[in-house]
C-alpha atoms as a PDB file:
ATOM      1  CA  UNK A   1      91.352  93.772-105.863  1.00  0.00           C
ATOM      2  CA  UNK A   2      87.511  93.638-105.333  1.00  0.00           C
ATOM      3  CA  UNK A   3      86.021  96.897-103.873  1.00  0.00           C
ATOM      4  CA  UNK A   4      83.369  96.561-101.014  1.00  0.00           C
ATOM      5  CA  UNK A   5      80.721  97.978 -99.141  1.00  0.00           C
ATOM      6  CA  UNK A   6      80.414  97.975 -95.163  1.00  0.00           C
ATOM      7  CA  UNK A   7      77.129  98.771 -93.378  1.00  0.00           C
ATOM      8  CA  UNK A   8      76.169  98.366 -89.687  1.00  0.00           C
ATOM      9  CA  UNK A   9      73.038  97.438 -88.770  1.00  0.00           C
ATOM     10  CA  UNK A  10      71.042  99.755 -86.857  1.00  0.00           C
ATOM     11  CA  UNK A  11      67.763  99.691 -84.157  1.00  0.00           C
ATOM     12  CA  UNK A  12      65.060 100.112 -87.347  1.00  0.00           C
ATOM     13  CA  UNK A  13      66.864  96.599 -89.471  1.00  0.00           C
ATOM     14  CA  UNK A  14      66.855  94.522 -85.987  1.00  0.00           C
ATOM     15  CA  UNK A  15      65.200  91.275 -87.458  1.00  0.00           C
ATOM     16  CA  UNK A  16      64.527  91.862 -90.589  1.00  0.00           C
ATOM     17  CA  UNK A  17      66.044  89.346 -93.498  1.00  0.00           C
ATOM     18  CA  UNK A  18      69.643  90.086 -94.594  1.00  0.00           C
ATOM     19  CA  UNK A  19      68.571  91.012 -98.322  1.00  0.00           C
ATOM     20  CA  UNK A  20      65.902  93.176 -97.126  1.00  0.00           C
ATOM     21  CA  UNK A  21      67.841  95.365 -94.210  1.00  0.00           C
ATOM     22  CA  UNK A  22      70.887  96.100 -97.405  1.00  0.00           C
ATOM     23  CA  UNK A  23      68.668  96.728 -99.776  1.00  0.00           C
ATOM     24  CA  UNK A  24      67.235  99.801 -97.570  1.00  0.00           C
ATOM     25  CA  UNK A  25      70.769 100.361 -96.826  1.00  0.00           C
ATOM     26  CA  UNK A  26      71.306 100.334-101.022  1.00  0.00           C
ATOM     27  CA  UNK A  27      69.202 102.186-102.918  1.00  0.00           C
ATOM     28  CA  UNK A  28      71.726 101.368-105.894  1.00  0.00           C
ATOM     29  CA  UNK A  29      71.708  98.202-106.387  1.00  0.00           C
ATOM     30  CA  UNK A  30      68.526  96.699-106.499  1.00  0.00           C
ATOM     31  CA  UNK A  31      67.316  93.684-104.147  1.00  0.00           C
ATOM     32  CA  UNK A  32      67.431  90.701-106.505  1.00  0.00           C
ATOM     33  CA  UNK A  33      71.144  91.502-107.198  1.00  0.00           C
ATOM     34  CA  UNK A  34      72.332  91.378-103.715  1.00  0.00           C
ATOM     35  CA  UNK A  35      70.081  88.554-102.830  1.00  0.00           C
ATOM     36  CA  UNK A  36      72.707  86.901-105.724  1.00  0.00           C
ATOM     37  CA  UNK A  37      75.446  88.427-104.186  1.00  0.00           C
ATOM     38  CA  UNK A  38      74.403  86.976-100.976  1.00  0.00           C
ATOM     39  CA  UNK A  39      74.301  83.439-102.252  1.00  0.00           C
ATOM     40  CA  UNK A  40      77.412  83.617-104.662  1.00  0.00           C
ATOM     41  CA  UNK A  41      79.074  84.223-100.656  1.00  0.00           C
ATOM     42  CA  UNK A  42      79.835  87.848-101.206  1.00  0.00           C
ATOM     43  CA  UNK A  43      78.600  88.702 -98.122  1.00  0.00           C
ATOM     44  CA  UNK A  44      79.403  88.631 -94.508  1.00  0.00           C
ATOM     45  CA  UNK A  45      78.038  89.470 -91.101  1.00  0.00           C
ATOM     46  CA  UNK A  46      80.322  89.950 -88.559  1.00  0.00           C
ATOM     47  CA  UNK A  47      83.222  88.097 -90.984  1.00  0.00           C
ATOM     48  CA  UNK A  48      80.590  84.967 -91.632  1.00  0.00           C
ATOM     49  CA  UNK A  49      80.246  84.643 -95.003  1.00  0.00           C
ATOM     50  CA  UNK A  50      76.492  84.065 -95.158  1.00  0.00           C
ATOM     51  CA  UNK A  51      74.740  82.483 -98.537  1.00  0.00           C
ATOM     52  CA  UNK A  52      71.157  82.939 -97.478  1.00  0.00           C
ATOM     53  CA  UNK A  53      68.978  86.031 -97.838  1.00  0.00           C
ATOM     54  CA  UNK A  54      66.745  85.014 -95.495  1.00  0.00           C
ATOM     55  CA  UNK A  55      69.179  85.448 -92.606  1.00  0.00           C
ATOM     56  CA  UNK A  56      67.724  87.327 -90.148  1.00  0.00           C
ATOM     57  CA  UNK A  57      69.764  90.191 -88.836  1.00  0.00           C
ATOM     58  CA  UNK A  58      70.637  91.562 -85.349  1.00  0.00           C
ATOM     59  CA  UNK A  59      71.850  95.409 -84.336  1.00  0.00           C
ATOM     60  CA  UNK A  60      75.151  96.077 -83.934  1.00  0.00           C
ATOM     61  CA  UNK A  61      76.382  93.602 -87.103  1.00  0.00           C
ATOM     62  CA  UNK A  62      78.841  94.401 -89.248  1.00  0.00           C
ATOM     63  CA  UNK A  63      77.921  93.649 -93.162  1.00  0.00           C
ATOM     64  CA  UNK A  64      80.474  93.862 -95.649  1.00  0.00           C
ATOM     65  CA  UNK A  65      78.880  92.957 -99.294  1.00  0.00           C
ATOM     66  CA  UNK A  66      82.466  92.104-101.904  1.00  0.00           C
ATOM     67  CA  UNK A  67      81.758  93.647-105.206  1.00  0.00           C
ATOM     68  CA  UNK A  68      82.041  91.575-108.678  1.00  0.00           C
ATOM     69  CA  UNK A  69      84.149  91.938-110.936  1.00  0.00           C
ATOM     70  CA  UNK A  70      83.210  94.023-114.000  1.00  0.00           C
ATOM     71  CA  UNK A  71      79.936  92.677-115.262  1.00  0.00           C
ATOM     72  CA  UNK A  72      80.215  90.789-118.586  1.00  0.00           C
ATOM     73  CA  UNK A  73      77.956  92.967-120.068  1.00  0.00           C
ATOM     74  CA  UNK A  74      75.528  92.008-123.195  1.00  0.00           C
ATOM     75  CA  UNK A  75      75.175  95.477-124.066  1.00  0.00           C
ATOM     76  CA  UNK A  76      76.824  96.599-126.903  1.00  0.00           C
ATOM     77  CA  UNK A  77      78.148  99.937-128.027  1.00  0.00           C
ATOM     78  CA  UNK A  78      75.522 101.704-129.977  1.00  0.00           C
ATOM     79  CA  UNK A  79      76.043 105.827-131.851  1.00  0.00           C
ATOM     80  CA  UNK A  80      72.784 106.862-129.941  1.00  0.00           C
ATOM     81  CA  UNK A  81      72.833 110.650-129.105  1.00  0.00           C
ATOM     82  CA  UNK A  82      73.358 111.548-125.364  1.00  0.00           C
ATOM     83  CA  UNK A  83      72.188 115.254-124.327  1.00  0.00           C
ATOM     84  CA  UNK A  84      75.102 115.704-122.010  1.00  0.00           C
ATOM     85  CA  UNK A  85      74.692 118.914-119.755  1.00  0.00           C
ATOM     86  CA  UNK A  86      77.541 118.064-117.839  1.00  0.00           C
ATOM     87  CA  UNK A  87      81.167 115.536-117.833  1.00  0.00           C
ATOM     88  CA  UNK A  88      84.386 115.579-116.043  1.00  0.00           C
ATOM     89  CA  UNK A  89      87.024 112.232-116.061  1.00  0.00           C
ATOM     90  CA  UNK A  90      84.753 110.839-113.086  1.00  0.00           C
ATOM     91  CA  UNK A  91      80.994 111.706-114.405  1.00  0.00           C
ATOM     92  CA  UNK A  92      78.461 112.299-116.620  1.00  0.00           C
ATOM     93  CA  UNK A  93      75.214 114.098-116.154  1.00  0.00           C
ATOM     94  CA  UNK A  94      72.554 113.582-118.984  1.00  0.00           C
ATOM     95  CA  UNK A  95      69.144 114.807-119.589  1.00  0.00           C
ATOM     96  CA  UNK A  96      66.847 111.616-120.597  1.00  0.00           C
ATOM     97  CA  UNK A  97      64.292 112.446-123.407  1.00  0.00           C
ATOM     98  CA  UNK A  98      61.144 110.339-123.277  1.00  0.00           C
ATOM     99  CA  UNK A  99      61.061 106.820-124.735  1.00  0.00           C
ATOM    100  CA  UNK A 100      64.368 106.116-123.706  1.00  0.00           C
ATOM    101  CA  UNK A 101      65.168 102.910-122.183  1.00  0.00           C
ATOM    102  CA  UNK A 102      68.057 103.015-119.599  1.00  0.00           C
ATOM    103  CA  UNK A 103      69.236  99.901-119.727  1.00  0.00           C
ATOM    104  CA  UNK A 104      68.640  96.496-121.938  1.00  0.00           C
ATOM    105  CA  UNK A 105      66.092  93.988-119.706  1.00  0.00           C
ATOM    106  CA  UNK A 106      63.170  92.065-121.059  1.00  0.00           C
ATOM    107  CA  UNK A 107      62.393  92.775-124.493  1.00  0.00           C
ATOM    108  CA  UNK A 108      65.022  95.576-125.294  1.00  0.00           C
ATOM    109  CA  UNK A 109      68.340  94.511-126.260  1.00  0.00           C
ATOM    110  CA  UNK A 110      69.261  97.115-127.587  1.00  0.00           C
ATOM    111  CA  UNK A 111      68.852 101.056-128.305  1.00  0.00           C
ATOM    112  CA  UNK A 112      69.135 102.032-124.624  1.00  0.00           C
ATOM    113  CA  UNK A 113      71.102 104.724-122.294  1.00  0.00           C
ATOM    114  CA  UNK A 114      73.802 102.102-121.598  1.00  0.00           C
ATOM    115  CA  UNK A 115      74.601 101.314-125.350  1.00  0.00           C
ATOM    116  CA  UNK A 116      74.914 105.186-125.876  1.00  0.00           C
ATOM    117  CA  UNK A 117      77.261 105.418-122.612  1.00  0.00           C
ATOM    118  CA  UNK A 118      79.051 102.347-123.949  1.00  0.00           C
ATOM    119  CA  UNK A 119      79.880 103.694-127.334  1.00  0.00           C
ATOM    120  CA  UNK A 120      80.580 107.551-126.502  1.00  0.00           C
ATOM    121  CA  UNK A 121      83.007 106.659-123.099  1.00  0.00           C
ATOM    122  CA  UNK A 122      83.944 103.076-124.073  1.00  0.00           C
ATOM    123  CA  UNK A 123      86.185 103.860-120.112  1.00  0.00           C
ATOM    124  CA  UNK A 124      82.471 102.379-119.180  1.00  0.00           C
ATOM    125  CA  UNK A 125      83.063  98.931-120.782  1.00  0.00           C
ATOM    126  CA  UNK A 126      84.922  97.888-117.073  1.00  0.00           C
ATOM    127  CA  UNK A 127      82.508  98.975-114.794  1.00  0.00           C
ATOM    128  CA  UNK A 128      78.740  97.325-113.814  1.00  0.00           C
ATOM    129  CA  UNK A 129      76.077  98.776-116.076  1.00  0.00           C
ATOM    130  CA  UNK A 130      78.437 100.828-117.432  1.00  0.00           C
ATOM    131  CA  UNK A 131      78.762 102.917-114.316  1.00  0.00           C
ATOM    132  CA  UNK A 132      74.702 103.579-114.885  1.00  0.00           C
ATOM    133  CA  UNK A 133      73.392 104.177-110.917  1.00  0.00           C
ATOM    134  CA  UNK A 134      70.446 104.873-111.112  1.00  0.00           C
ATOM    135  CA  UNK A 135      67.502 104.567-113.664  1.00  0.00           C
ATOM    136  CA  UNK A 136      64.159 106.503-114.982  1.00  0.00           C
ATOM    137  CA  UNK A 137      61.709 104.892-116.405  1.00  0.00           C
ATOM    138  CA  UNK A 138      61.090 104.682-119.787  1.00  0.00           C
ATOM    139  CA  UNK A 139      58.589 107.147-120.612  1.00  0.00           C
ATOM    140  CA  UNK A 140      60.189 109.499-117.734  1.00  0.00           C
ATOM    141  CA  UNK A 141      62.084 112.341-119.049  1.00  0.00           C
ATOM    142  CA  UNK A 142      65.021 114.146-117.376  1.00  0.00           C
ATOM    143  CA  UNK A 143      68.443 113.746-115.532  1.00  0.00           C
ATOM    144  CA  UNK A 144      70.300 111.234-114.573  1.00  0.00           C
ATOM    145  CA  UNK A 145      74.076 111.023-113.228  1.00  0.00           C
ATOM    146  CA  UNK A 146      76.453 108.234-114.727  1.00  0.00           C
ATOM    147  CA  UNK A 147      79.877 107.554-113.480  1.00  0.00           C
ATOM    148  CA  UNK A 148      82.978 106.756-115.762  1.00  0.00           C
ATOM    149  CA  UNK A 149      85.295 105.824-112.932  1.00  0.00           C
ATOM    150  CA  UNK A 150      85.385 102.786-110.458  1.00  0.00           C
ATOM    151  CA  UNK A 151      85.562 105.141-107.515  1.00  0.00           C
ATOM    152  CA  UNK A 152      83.082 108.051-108.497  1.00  0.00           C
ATOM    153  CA  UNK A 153      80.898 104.727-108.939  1.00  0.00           C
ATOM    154  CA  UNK A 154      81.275 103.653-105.883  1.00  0.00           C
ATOM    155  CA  UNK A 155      80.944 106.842-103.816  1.00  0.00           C
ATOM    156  CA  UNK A 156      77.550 107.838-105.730  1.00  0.00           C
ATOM    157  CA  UNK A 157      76.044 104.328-104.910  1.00  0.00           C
ATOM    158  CA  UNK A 158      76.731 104.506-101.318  1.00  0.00           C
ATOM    159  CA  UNK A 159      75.538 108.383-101.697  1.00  0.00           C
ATOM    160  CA  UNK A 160      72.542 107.359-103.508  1.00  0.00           C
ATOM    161  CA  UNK A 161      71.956 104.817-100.347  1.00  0.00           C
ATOM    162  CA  UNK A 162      72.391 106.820 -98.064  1.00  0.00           C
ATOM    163  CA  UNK A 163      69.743 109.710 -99.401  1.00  0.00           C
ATOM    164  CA  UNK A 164      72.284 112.259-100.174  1.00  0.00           C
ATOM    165  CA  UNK A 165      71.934 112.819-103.516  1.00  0.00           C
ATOM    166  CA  UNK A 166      68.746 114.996-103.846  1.00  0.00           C
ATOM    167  CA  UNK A 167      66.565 114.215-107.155  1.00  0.00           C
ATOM    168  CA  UNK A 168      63.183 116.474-107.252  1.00  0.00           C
ATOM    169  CA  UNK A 169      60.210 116.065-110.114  1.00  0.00           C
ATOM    170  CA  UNK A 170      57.629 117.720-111.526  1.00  0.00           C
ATOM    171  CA  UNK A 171      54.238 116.012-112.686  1.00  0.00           C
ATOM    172  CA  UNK A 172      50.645 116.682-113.376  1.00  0.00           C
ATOM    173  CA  UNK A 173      48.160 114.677-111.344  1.00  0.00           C
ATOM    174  CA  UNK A 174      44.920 113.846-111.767  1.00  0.00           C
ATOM    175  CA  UNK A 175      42.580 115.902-109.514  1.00  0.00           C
ATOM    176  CA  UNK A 176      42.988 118.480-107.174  1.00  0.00           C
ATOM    177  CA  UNK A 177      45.337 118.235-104.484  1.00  0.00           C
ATOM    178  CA  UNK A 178      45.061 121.253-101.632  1.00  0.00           C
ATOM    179  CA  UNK A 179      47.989 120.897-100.081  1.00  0.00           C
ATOM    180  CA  UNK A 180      51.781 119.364 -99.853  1.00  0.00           C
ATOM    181  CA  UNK A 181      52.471 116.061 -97.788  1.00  0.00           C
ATOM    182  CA  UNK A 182      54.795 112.578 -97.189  1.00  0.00           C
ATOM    183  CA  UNK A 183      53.718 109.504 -98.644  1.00  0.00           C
ATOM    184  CA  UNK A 184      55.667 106.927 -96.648  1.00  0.00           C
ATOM    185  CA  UNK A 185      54.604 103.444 -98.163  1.00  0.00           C
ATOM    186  CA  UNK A 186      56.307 100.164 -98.662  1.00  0.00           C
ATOM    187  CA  UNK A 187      56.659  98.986-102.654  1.00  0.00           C
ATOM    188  CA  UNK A 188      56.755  95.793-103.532  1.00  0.00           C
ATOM    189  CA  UNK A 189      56.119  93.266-106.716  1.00  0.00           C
ATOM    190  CA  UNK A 190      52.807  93.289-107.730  1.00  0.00           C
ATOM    191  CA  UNK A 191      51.332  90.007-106.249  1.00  0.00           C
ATOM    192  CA  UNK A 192      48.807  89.558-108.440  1.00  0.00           C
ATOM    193  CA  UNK A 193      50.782  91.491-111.910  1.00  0.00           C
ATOM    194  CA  UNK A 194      54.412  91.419-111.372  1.00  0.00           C
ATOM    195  CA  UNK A 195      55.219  93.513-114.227  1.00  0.00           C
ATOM    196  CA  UNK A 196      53.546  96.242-111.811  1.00  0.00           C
ATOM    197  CA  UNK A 197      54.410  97.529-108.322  1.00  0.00           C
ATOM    198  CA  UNK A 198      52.471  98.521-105.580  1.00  0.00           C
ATOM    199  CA  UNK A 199      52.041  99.477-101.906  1.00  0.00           C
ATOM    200  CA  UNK A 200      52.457  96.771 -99.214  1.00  0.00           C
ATOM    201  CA  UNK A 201      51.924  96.290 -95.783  1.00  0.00           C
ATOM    202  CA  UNK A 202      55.031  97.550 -93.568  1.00  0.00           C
ATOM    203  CA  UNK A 203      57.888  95.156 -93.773  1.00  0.00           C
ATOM    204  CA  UNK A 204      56.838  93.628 -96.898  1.00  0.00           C
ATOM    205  CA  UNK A 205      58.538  95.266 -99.315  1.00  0.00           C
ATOM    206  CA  UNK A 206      60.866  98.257 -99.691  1.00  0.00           C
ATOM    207  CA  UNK A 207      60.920 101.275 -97.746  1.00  0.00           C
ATOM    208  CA  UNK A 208      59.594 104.026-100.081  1.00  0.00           C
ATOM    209  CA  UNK A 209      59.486 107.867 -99.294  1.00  0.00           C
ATOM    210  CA  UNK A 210      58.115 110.439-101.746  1.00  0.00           C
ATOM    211  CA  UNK A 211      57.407 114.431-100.226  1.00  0.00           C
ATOM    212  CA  UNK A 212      55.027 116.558-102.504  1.00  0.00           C
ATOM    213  CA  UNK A 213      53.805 119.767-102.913  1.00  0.00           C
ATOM    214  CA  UNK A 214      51.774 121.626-104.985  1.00  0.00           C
ATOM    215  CA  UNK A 215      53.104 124.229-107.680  1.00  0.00           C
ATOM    216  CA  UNK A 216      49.794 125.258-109.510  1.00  0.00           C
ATOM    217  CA  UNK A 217      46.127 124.285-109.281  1.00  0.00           C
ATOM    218  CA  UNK A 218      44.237 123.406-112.765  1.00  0.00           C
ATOM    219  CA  UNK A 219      40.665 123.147-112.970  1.00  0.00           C
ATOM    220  CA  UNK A 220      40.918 118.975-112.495  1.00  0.00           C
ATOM    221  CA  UNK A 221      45.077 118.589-112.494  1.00  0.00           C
ATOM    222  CA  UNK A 222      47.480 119.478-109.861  1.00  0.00           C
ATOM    223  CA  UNK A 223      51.030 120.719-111.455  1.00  0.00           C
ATOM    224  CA  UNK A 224      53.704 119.194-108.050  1.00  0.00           C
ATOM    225  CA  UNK A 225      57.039 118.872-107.637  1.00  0.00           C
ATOM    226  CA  UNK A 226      58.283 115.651-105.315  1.00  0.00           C
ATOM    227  CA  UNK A 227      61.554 115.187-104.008  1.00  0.00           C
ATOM    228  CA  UNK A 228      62.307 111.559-103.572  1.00  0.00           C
ATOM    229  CA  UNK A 229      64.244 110.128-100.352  1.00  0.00           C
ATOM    230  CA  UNK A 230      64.210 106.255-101.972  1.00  0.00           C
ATOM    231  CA  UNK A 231      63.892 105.070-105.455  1.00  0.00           C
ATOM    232  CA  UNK A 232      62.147 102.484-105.469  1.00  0.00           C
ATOM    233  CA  UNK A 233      60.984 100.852-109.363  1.00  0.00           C
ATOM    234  CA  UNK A 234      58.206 103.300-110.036  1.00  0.00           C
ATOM    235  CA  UNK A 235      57.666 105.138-106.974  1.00  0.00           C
ATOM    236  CA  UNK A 236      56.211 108.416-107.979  1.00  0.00           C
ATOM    237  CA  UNK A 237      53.954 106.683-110.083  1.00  0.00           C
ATOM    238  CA  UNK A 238      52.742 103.976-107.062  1.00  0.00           C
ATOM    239  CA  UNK A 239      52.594 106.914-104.483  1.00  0.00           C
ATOM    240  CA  UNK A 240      50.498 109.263-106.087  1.00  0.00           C
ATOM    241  CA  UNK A 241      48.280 106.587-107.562  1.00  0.00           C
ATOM    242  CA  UNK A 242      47.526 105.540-103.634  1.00  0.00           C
ATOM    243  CA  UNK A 243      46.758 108.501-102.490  1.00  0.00           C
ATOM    244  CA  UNK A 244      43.793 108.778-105.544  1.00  0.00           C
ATOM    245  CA  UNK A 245      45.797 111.223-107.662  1.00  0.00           C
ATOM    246  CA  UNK A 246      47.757 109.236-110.559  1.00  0.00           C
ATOM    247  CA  UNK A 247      50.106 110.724-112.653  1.00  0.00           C
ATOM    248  CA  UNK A 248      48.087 112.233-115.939  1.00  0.00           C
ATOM    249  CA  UNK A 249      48.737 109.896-119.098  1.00  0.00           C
ATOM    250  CA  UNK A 250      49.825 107.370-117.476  1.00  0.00           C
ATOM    251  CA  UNK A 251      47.761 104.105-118.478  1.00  0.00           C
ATOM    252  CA  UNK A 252      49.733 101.251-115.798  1.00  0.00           C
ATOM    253  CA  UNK A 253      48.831 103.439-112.468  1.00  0.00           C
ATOM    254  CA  UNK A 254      46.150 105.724-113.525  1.00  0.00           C
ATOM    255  CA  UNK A 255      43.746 103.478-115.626  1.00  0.00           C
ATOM    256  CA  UNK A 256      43.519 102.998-119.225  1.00  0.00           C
ATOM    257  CA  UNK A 257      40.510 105.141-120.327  1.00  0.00           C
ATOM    258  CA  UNK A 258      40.908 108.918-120.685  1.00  0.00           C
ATOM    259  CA  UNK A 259      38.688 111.326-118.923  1.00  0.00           C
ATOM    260  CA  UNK A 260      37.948 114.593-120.589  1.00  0.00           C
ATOM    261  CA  UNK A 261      36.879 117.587-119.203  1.00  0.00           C
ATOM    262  CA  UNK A 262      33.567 119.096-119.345  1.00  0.00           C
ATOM    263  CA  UNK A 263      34.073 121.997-121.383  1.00  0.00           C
ATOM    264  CA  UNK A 264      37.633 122.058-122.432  1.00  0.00           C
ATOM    265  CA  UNK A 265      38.612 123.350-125.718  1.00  0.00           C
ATOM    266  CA  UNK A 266      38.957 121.138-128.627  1.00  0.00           C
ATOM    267  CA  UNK A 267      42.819 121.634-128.394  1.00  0.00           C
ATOM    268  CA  UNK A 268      43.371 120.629-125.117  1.00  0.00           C
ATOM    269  CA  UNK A 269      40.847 117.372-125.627  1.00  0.00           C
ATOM    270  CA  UNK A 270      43.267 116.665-128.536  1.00  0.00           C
ATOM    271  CA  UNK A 271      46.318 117.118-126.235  1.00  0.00           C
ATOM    272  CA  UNK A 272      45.109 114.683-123.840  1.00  0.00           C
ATOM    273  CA  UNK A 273      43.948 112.527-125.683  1.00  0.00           C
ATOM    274  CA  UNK A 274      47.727 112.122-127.341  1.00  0.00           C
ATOM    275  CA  UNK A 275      49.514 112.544-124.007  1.00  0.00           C
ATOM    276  CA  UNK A 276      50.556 108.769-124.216  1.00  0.00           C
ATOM    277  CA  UNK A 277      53.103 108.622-121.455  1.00  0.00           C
ATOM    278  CA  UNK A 278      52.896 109.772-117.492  1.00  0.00           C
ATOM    279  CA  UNK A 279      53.509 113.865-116.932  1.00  0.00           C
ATOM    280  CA  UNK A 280      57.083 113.072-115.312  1.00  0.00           C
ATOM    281  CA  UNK A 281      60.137 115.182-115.389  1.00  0.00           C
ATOM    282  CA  UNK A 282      63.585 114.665-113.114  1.00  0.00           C
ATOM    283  CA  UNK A 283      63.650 118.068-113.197  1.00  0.00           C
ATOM    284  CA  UNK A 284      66.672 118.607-110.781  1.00  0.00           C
ATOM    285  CA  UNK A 285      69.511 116.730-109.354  1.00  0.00           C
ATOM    286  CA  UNK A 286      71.920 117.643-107.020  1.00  0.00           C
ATOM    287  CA  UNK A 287      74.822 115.913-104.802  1.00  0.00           C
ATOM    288  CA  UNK A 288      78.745 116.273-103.754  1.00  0.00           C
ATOM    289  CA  UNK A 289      81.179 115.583-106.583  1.00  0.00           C
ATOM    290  CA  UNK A 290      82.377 111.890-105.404  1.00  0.00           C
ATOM    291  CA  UNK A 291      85.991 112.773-106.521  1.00  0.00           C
ATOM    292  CA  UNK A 292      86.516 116.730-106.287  1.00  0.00           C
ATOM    293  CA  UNK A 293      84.180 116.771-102.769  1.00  0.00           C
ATOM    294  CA  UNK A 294      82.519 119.986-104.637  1.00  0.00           C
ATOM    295  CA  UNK A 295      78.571 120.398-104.257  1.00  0.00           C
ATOM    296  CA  UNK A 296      76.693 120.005-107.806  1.00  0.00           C
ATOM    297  CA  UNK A 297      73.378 121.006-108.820  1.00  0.00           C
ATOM    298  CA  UNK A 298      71.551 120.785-112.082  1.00  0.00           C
ATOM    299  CA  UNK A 299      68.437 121.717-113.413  1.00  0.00           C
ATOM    300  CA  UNK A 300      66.667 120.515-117.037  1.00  0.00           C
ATOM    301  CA  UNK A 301      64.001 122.292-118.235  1.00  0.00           C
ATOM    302  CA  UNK A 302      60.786 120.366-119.125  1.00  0.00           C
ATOM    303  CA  UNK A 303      60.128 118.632-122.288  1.00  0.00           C
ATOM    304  CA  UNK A 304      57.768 120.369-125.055  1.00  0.00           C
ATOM    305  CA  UNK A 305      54.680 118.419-124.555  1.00  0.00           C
ATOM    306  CA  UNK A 306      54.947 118.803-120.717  1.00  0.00           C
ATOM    307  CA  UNK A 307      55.191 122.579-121.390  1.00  0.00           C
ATOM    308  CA  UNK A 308      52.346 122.903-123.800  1.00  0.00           C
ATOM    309  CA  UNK A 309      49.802 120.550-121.684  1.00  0.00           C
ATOM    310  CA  UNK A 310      50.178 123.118-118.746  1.00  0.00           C
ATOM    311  CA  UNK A 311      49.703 126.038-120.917  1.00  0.00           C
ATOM    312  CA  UNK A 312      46.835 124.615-122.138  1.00  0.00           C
ATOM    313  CA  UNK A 313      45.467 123.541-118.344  1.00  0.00           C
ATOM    314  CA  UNK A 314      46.011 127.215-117.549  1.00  0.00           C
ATOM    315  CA  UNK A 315      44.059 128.334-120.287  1.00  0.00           C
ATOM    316  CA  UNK A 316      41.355 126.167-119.526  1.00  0.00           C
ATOM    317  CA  UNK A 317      41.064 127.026-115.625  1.00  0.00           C
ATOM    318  CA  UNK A 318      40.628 130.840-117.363  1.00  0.00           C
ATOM    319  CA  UNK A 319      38.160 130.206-119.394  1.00  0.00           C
ATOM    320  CA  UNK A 320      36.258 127.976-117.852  1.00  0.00           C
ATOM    321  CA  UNK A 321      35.791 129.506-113.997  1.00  0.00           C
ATOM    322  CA  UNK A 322      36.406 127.917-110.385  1.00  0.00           C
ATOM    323  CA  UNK A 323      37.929 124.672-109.659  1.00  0.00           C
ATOM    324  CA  UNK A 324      35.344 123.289-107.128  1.00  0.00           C
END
């Protein structure tokens, strides 16, 4: 027996397209796979089965989206080491180094978070993406929670959805920034580079809600830590790069050529100028156990690099005076 997913639709959805209002109800599953779901008739409003995404819908609706069956995955099991801080029957929390895919797409078939999962809890091999939730970007380092039952799967996808499991970052930014804030902005495809997102116009794209605020002050990088309400495909990145302050090292968001500092030391010049990937850590995770009902809370501590860039940023704002 299929599992499924039922949603009302609220004031804020009145109107908007069918694929659109679930996937701000669904932070899980992304919008291209229930647009499919929507036209392979998994979906009805108000017990219609309806097979096109551009539906409009109206408050008060009831959606109910029918899961698939298992996926038939490509991905293959794979002996890649998993840092596991934490697994029960029902879950899994890892801590993601850098330069680890999550999951096989275009161009990687292989050598990814799912093989890993695949070969070390083959129980994975019956549930979609290997009961992977959520992702981090490649060249993002830190936590992630993976179920390796049907039903913790399900209850952490409709948590994730419905903003209750709390994931908080820490990144350096370029510039200074004075003081925390919201970035509420709408991400969307890339219209004129699709293998980018970017901010859009209200109602174009997806919801997107990142809080900051500021840890430490260098003399031209801000150390934050964000707290994500959505997660949308690169949404710390897209945020921060609106507001003027990309993420340090990272070439996509923040430009390709490397500003140095007046004045640093040779070391820190050298850092930089290898700091090949964005300053991002999932630094903490917490949410309610989907099986036990018990509140869990992690914390990773961040990567080498990360560590050594700030020492050297601190070292810098010593020696070389006032920030303005």
């Amino acid at each position: 027996m299929s599992d499924k997913l039922n949603y009302v639709i609220e004031d804020d959805l009145h109107g908007k397209r069918l694929d659109q209002a679930l996937s701000i109800l669904n932070d899980g599953i992304s919008r291209s796979t229930l647009g499919q779901y929507i036209k392979d008739g998994l979906v009805t409003v108000d017990d219609k089965a309806i097979t096109k995404p551009s539906v409009k819908v109206s408050s008060g609706q009831e959606i109910v989206i029918t899961l698939p069956e298992a996926e038939d995955l490509e991905a293959k099991p794979q002996d890649l080491p998993l840092d596991v801080v934490y697994e029960d029957q029902d879950l899994i929390v890892i801590n993601k180094p850098i330069g680890f895919v999550v999951h096989p797409g275009a161009g990687v078939k292989d050598g990814t978070v799912m093989n890993a999962v695949l070969y070390h809890y083959p129980q994975t091999s019956v549930l979609p993406r290997a009961g992977i939730v959520h992702r981090l970007d490649k060249d993002t380092s830190g936590l992630m929670v993976i179920a390796l039952s049907k039903y913790a799967q399900i209850k952490l996808v409709r948590a994730i959805s419905k903003h209750d499991v709390v994931r908080e970052y820490e990144a350096i930014c370029e510039g200074l920034i004075t003081a925390g804030g919201t970035i509420e902005a709408d991400i969307s495809r890339d219209p004129y580079n699709r293998t980018k997102m970017a901010v859009v116009c209200d109602g174009l794209g997806r919801e997107a809600i990142t809080h900051y605020r500021v840890m430490e002050q260098f003399r031209e990088h801000t150390l934050v830590k964000l707290r994500l309400e959505t997660g949308r495909t690169h949404q710390i990145r897209v945020h921060m790069a609106s507001i003027d302050h990309p993420l340090l090292g990272d070439a996509t968001y923040g430009g390709k050529r490397l500003r140095l500092m007046k004045g640093a030391s040779e070391e820190l010049s050298q850092a930089l100028r290898e700091y090949r990937h964005q300053a991002l850590h999932a630094a903490h995770i917490e949410f309610i156990h989907p099986i036990k009902g018990e509140p869990m809370s992690f914390d990773a501590p961040l990567p080498e690099d990360f560590v050594n860039l700030i020492r050297l940023l601190r070292q810098d704002e010593i020696e070389n005076g006032e920030k303005y």
